[in-house]
C-alpha atoms as a PDB file:
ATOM      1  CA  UNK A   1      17.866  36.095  -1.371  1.00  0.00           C
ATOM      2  CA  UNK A   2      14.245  36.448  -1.186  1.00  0.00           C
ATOM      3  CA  UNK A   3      12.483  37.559  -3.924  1.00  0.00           C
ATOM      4  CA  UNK A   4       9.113  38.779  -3.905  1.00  0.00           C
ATOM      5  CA  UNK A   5       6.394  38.903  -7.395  1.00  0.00           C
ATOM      6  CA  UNK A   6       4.179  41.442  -7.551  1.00  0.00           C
ATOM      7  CA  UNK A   7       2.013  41.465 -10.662  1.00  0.00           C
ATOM      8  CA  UNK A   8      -0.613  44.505  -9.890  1.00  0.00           C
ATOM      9  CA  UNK A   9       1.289  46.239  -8.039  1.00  0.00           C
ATOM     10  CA  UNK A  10       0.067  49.250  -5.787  1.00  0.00           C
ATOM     11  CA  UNK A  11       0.281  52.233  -3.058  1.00  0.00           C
ATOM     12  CA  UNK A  12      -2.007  52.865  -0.664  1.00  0.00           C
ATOM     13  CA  UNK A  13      -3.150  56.218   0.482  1.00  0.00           C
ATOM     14  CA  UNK A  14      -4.794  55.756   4.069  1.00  0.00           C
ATOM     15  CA  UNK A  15      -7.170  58.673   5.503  1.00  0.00           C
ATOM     16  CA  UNK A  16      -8.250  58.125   9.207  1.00  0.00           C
ATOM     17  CA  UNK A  17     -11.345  59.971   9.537  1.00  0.00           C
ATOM     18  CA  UNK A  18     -13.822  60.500  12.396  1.00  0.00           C
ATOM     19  CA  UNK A  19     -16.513  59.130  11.060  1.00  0.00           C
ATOM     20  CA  UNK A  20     -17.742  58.630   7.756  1.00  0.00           C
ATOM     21  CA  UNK A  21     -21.343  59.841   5.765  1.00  0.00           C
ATOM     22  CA  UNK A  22     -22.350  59.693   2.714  1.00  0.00           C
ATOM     23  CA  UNK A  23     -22.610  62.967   1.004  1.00  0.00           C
ATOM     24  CA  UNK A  24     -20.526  65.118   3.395  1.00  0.00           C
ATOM     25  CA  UNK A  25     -17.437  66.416   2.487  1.00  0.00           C
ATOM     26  CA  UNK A  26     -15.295  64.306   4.746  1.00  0.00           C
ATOM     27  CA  UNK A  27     -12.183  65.646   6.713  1.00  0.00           C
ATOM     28  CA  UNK A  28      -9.341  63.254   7.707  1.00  0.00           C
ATOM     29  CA  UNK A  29      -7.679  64.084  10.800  1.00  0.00           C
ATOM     30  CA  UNK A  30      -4.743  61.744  10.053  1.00  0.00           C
ATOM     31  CA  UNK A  31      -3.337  60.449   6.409  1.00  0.00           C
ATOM     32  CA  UNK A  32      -0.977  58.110   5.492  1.00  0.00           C
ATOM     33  CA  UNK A  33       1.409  56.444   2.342  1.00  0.00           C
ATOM     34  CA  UNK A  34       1.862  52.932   2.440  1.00  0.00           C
ATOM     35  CA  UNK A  35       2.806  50.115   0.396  1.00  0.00           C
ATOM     36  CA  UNK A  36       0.077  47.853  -1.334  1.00  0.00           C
ATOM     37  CA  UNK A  37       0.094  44.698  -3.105  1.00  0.00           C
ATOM     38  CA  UNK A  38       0.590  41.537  -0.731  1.00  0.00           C
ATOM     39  CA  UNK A  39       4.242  40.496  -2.451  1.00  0.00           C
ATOM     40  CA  UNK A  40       5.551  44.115  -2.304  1.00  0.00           C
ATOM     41  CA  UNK A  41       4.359  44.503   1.416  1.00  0.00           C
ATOM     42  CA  UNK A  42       6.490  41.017   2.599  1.00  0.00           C
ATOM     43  CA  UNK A  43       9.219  42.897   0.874  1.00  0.00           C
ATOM     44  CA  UNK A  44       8.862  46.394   2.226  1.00  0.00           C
ATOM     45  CA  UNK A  45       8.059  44.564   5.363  1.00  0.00           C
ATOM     46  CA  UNK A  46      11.108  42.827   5.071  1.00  0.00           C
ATOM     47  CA  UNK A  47      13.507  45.870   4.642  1.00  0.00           C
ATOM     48  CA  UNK A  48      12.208  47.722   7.508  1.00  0.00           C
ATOM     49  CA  UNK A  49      13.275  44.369   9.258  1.00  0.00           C
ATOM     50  CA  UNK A  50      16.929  44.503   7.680  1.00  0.00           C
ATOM     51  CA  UNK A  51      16.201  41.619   5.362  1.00  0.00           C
ATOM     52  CA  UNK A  52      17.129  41.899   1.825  1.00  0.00           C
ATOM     53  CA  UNK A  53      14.909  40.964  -1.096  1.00  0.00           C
ATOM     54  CA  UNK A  54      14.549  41.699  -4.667  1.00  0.00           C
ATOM     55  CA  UNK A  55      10.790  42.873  -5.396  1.00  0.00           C
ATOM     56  CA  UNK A  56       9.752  41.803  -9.193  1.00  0.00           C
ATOM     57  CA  UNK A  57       6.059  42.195 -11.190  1.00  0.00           C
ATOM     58  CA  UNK A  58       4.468  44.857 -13.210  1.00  0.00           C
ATOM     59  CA  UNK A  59       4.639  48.856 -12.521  1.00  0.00           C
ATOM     60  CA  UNK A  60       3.859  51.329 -14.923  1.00  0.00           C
ATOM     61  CA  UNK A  61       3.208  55.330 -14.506  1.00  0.00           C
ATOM     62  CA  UNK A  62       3.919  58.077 -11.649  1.00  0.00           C
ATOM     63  CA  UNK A  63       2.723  55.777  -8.706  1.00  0.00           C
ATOM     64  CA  UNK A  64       4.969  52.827 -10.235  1.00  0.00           C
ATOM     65  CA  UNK A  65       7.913  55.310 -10.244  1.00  0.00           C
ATOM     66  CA  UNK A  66       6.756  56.054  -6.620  1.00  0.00           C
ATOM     67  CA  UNK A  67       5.926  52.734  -5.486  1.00  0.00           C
ATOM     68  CA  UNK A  68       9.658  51.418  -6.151  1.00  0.00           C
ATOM     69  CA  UNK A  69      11.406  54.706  -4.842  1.00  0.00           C
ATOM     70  CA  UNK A  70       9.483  53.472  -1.528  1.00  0.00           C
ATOM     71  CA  UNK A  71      10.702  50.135  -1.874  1.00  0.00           C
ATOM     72  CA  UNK A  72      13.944  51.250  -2.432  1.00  0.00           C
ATOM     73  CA  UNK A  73      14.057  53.441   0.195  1.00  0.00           C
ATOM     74  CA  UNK A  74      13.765  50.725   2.826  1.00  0.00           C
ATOM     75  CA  UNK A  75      16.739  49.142   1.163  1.00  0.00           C
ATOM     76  CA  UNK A  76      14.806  46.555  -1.421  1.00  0.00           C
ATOM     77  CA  UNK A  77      16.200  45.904  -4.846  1.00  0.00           C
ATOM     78  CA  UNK A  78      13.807  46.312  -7.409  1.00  0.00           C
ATOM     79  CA  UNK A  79      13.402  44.840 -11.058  1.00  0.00           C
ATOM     80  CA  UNK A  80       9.700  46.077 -12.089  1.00  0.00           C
ATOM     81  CA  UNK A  81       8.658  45.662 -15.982  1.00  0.00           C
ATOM     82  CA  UNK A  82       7.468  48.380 -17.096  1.00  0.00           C
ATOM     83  CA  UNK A  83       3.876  47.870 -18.288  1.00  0.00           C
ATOM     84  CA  UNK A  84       0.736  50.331 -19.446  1.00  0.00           C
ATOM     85  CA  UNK A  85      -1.835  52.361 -17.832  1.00  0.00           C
ATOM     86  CA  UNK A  86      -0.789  53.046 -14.111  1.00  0.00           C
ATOM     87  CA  UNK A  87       0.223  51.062 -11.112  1.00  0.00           C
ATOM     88  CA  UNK A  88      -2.939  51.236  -8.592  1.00  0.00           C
ATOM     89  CA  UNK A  89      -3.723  54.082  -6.609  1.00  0.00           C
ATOM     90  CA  UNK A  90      -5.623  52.336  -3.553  1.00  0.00           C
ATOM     91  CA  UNK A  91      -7.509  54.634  -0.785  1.00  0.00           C
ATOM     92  CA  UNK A  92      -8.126  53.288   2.257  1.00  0.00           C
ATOM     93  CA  UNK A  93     -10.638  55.320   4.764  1.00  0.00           C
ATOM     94  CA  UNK A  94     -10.485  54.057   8.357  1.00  0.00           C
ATOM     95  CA  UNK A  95     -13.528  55.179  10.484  1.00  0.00           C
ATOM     96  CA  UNK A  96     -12.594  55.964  13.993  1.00  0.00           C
ATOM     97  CA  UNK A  97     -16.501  55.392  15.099  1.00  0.00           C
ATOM     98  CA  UNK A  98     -16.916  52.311  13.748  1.00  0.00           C
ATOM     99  CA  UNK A  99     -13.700  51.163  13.972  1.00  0.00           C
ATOM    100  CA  UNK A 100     -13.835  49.659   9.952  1.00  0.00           C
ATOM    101  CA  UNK A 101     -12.225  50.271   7.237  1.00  0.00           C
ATOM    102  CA  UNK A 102     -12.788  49.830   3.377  1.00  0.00           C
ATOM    103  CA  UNK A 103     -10.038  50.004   0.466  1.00  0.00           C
ATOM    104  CA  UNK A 104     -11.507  51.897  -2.625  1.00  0.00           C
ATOM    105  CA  UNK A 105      -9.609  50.699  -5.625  1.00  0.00           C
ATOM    106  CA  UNK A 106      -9.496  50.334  -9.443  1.00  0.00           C
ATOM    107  CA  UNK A 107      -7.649  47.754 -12.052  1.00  0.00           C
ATOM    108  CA  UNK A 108      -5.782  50.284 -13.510  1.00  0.00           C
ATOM    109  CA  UNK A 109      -2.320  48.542 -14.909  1.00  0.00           C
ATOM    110  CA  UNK A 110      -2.514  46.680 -18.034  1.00  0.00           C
ATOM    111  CA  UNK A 111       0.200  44.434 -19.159  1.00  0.00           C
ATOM    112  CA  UNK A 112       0.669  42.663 -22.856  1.00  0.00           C
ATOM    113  CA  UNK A 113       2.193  39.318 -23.479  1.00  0.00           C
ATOM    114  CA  UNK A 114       5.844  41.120 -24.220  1.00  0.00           C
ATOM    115  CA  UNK A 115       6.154  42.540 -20.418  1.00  0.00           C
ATOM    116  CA  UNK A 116       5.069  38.710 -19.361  1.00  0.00           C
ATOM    117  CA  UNK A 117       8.103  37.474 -21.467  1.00  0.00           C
ATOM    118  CA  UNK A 118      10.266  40.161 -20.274  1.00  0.00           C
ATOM    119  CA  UNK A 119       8.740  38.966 -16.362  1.00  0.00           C
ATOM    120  CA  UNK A 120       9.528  35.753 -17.131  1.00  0.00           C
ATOM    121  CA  UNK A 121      12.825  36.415 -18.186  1.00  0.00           C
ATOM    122  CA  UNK A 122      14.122  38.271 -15.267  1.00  0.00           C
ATOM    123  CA  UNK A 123      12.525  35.852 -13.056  1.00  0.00           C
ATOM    124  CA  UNK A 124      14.460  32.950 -14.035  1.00  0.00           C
ATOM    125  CA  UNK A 125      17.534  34.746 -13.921  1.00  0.00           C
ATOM    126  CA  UNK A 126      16.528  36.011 -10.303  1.00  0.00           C
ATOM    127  CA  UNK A 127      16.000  32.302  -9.355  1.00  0.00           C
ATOM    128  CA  UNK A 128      19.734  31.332  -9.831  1.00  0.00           C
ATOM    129  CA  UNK A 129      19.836  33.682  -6.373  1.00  0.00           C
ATOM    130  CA  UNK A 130      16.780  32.756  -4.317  1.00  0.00           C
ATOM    131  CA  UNK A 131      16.151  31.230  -1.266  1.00  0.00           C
ATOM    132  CA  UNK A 132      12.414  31.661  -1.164  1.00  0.00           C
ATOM    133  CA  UNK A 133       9.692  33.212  -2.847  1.00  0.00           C
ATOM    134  CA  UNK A 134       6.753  35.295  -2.053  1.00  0.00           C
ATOM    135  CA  UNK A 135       3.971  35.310  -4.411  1.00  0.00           C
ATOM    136  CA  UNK A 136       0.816  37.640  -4.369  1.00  0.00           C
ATOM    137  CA  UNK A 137      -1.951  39.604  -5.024  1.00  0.00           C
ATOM    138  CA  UNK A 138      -4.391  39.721  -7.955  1.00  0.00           C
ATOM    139  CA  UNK A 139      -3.755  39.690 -11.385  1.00  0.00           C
ATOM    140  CA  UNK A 140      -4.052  42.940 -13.551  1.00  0.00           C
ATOM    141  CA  UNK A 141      -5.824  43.455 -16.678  1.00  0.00           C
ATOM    142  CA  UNK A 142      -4.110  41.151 -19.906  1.00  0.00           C
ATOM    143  CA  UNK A 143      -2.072  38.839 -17.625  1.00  0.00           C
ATOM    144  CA  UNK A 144      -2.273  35.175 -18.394  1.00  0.00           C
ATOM    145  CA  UNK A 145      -4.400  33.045 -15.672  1.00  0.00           C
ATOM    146  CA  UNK A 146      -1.535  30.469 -15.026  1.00  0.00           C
ATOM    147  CA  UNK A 147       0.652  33.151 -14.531  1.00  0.00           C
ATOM    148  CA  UNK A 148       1.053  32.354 -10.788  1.00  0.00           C
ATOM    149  CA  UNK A 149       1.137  28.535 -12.016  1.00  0.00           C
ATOM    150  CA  UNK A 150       3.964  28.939 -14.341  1.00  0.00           C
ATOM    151  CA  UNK A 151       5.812  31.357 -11.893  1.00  0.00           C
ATOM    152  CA  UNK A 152       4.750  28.691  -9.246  1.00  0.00           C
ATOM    153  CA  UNK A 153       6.045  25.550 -10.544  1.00  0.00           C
ATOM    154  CA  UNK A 154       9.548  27.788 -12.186  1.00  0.00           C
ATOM    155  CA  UNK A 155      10.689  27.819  -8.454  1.00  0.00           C
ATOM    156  CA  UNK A 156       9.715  24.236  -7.355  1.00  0.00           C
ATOM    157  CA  UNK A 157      11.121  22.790 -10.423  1.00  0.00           C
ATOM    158  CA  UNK A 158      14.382  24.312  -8.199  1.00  0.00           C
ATOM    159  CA  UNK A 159      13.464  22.697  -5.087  1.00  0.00           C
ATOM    160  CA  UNK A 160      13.276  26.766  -3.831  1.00  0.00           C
ATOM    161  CA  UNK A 161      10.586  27.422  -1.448  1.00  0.00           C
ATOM    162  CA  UNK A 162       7.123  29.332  -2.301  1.00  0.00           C
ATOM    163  CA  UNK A 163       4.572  30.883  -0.126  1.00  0.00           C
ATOM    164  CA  UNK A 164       1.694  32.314  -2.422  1.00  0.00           C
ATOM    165  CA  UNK A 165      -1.220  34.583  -1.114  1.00  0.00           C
ATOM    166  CA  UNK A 166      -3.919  35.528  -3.588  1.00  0.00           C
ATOM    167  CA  UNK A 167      -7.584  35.411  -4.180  1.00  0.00           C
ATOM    168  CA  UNK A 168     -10.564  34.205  -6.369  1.00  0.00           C
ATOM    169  CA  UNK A 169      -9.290  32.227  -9.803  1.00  0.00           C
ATOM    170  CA  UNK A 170      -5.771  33.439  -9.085  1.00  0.00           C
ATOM    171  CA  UNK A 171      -5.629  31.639  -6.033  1.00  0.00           C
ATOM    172  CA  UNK A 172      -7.326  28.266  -7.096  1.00  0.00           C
ATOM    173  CA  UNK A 173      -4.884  28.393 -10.136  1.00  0.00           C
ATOM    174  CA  UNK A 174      -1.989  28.823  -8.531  1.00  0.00           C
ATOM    175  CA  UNK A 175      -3.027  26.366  -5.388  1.00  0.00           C
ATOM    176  CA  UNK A 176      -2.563  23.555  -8.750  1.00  0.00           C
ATOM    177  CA  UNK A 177       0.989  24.206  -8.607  1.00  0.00           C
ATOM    178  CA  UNK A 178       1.584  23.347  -5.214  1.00  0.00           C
ATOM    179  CA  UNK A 179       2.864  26.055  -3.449  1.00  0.00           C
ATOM    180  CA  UNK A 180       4.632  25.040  -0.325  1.00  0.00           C
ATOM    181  CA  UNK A 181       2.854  27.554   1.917  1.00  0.00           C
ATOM    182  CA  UNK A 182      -0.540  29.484   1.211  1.00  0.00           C
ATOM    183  CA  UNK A 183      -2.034  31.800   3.908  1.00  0.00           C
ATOM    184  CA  UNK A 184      -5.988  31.731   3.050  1.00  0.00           C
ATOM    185  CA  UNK A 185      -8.506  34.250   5.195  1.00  0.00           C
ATOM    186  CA  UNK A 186     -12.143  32.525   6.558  1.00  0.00           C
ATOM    187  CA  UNK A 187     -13.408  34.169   3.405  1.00  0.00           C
ATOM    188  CA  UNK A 188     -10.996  32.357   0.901  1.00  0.00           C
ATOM    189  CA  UNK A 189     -11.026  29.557   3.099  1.00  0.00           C
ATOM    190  CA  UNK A 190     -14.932  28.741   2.282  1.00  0.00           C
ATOM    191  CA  UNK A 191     -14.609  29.613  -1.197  1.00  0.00           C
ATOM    192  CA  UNK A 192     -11.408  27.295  -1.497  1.00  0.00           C
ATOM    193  CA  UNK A 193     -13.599  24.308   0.151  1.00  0.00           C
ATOM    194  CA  UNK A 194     -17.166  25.462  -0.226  1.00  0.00           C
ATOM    195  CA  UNK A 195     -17.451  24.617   3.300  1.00  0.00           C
ATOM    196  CA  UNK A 196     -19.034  27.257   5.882  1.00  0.00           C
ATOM    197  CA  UNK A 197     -16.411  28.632   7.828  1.00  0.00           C
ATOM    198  CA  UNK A 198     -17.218  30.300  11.186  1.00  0.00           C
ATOM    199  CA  UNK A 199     -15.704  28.774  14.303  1.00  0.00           C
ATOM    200  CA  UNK A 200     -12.398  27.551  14.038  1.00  0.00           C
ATOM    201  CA  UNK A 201     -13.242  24.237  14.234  1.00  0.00           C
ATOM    202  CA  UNK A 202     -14.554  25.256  10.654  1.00  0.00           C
ATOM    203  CA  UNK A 203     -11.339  26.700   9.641  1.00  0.00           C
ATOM    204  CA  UNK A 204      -9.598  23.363  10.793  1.00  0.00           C
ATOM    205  CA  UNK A 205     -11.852  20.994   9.178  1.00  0.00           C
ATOM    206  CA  UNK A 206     -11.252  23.064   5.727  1.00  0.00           C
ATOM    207  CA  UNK A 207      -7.656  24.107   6.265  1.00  0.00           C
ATOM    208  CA  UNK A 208      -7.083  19.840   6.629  1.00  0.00           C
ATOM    209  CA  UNK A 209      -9.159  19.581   3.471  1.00  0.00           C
ATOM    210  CA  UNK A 210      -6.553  22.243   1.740  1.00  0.00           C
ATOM    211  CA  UNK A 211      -3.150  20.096   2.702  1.00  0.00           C
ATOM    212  CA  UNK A 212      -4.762  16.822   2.206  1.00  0.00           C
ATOM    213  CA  UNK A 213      -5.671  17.518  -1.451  1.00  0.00           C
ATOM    214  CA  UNK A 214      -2.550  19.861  -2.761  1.00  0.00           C
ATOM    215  CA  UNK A 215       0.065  18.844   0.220  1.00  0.00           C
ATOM    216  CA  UNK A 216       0.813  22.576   1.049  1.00  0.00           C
ATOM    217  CA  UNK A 217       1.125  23.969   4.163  1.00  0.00           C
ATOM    218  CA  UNK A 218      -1.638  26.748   5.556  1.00  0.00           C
ATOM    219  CA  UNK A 219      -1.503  29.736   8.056  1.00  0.00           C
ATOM    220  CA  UNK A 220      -5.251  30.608   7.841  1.00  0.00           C
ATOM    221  CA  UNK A 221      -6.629  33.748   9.560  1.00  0.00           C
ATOM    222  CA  UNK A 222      -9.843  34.101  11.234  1.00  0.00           C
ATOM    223  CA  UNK A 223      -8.979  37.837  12.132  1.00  0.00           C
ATOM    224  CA  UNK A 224     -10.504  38.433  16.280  1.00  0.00           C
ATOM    225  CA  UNK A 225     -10.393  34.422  16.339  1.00  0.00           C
ATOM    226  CA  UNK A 226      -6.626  34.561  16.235  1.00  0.00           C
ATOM    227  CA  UNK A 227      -5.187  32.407  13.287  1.00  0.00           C
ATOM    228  CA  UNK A 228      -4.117  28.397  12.658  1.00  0.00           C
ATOM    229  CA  UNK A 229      -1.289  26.830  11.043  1.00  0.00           C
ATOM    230  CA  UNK A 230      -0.527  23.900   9.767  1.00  0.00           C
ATOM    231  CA  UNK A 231       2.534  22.662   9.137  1.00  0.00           C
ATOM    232  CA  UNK A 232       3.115  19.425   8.363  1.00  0.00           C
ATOM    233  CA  UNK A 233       2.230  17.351  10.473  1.00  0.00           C
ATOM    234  CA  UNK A 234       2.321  19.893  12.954  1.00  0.00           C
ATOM    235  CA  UNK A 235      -0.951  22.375  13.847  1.00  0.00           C
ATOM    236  CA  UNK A 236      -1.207  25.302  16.264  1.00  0.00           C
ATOM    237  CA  UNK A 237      -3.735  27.507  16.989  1.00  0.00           C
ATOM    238  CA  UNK A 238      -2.002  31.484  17.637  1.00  0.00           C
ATOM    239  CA  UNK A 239      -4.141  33.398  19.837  1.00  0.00           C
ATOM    240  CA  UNK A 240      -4.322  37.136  18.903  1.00  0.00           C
ATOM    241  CA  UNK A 241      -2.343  39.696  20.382  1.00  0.00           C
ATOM    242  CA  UNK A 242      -3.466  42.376  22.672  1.00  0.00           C
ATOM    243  CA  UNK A 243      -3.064  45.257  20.057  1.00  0.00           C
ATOM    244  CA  UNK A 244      -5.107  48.459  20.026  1.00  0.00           C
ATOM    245  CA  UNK A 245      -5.978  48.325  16.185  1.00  0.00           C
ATOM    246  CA  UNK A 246      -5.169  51.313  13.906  1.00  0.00           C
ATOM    247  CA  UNK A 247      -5.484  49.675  10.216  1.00  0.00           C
ATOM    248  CA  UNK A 248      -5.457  46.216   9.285  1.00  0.00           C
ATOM    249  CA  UNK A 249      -3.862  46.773   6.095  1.00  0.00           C
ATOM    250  CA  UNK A 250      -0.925  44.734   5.466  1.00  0.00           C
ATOM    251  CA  UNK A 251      -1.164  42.639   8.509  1.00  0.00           C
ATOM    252  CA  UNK A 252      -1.191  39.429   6.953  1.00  0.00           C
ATOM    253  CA  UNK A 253       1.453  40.138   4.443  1.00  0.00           C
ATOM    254  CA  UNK A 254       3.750  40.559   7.813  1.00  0.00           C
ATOM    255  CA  UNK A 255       3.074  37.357   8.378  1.00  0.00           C
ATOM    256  CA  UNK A 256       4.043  36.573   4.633  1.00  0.00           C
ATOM    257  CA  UNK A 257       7.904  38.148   5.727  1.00  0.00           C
ATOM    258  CA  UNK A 258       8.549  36.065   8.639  1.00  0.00           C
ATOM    259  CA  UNK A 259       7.472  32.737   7.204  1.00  0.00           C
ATOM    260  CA  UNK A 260       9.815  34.091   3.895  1.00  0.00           C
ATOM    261  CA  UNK A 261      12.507  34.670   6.459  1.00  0.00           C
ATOM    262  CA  UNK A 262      12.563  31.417   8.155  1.00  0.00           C
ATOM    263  CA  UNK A 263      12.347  29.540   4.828  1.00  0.00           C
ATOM    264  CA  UNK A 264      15.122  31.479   3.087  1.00  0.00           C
ATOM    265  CA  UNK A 265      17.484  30.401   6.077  1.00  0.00           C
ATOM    266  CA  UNK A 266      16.121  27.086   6.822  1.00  0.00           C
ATOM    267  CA  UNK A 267      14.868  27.706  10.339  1.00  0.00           C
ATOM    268  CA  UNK A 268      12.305  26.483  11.980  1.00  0.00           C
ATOM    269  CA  UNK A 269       8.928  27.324  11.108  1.00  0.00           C
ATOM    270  CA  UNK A 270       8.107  27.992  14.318  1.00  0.00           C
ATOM    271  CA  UNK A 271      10.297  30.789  14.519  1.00  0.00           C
ATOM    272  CA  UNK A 272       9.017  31.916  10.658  1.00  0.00           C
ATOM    273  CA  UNK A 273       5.306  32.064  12.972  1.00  0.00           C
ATOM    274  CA  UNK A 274       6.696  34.217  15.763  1.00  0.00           C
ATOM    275  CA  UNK A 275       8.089  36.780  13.438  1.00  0.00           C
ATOM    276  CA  UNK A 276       5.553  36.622  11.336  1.00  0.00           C
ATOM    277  CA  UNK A 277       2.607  37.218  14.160  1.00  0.00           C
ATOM    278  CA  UNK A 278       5.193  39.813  15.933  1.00  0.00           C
ATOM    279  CA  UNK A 279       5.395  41.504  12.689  1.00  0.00           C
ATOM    280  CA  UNK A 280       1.768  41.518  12.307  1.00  0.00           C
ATOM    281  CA  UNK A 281       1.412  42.671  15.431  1.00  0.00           C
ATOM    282  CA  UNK A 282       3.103  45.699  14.974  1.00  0.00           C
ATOM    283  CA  UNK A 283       1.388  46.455  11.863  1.00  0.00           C
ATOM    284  CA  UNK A 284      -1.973  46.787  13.632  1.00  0.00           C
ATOM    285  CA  UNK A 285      -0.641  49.814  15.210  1.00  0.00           C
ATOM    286  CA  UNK A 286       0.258  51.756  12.237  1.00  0.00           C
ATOM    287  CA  UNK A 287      -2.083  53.751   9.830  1.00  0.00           C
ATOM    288  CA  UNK A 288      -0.052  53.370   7.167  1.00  0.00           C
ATOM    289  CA  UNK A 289      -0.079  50.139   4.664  1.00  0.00           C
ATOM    290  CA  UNK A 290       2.213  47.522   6.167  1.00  0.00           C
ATOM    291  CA  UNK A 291       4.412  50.232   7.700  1.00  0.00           C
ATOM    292  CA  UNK A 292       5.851  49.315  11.846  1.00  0.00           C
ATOM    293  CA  UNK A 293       8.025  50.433  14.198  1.00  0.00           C
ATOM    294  CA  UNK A 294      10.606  47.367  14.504  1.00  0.00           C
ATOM    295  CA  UNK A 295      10.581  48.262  18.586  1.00  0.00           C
ATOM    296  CA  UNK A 296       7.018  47.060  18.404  1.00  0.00           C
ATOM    297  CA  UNK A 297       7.312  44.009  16.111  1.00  0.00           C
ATOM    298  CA  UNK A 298      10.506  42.918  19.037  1.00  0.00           C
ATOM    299  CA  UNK A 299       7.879  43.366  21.754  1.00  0.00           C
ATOM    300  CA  UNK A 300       5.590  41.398  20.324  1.00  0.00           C
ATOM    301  CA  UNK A 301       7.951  38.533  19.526  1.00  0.00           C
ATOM    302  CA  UNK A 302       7.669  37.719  23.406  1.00  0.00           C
ATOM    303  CA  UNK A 303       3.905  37.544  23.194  1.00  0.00           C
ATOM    304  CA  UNK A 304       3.143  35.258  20.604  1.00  0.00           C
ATOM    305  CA  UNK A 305       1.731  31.854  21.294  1.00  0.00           C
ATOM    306  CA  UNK A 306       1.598  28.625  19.295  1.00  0.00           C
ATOM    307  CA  UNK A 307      -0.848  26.054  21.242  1.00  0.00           C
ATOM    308  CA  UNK A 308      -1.328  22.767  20.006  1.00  0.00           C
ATOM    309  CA  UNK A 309      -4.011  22.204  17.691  1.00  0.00           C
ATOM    310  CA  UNK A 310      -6.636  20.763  18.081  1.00  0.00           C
ATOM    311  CA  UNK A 311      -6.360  21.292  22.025  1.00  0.00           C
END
């Protein structure tokens, strides 16, 4: 089984709006729920897709009560601890105009070191079962830096797979514990390397930096510039797909789910790319969080490329 760590955990709230100015009262022509938090998304992701997983972190409040109902609802087991203060309440505003979007949000779980023993508990018990982990997100307020580390090494002590997507301090922590497959952005990829990353012949020369050093394998966005991945001692460059963009959001945590999928049952991880991009794919073209029609994701599956890298 796949199971899927979520420490601030989220929903997002997405308002399409014509065009956005600053002190107007602003009307949205579309709105949206969605799920939030990168490890919840692969898993909601993944239940759309008729995968099953068992989605773990911290939840606490009305929107953690409403955040696993969703993730139930697309057929995900959940095992949330239940924490203080309130599970984030993200709002995403996507300007038709500009075609941009921003995420308004605020750190507003806290967690105390009893719900990380109670985490930690549950987690080893949920490892007698897994076939891969997903790993992700920030951390909230009170939660030990190694957290990721500890949770990290837990599963590679068992030989199980983990693919671990974060950010900042959590991310260069957690990179320590050698994490069989990370999936930076050109943003995290600089900041990993403190290398400028624009071209990517950039994102190459850093990415082979990354698996050199920590001997993990990378899928590294470059958003319009289509994405790279290197695995092993294998490297493709996947052009992007034709997609007329409705929200980002939760794009890359599609690609997350079919990399999780492909580990958990040993496949190829070229096929764990196709999905993944298909998935991603299909995303695009929803306003809500890391929501897709599956029709869309199987039409894309045709379209994805993986050239050789570098050409």
């Amino acid at each position: 089984m796949i199971v899927t760590v979520t420490p601030n955990t989220c929903v997002d709230y997405t308002l399409l709006l014509p065009e956005f100015r600053l002190g107007e009262t602003l009307r949205a022509t579309e709105a949206a729920w969605g799920m939030g938090g990168k490890a919840a998304d692969a898993a909601w992701i993944l239940g759309r897709w008729g995968v099953p997983s068992l989605a773990m972190g911290f939840a606490a409040g009305q929107i953690g009560q409403r955040m696993e109902a969703m993730l139930r609802a697309r057929g995900v087991a959940t095992d949330f601890v239940e924490a203080e203060g309130e599970t984030r309440l993200n709002v995403v505003v996507v300007c038709a105009k500009s075609k941009q979007q921003s995420t308004l949000t605020a750190n507003t779980l806290r967690v105390r070191a009893e719900h990380v023993d109670q985490l930690w508990s549950r987690y080893m018990r949920a490892l007698d079962r897994a076939t891969c982990v997903v790993l992700g997100g920030s951390l909230p307020e009170g939660a030990p830096h190694s957290l990721y580390a500890d949770l990290i090494g837990a599963a590679r002590a068992r030989n199980i797979p983990v693919i671990f997507d974060s950010s900042g301090s959590a991310l260069r922590t957690g990179l320590a514990a050698r994490p069989q497959l990370i999936k930076p952005n050109q943003a995290e990829l600089a900041e990993l390397t403190g290398q400028v990353v624009k071209s990517l012949e950039d994102a190459y020369r850093a990415a082979s930096v990354l698996q050199r050093t920590f001997g993990v394998d990378l899928i590294a966005t470059m958003g319009e510039q289509g994405a790279l991945a290197l695995i092993g001692q294998r490297h493709y460059y996947i052009p992007p797909l034709r997609v007329e963009v409705v929200s980002t959001a939760g794009a890359g945590d599609a690609i997350l789910a079919g990399m999780a999928v492909a580990l958990s049952r040993r496949e190829p991880p070229e096929a764990g790319l196709r999905l993944g991009f298909a998935l991603a794919g299909a995303v695009l073209r929803t306003l809500a969080t890391a929501d897709y029609q599956p029709e869309d994701a199987r039409q894309f599956l045709e379209q994805v490329q993986l050239l050789p890298w570098p050409p």
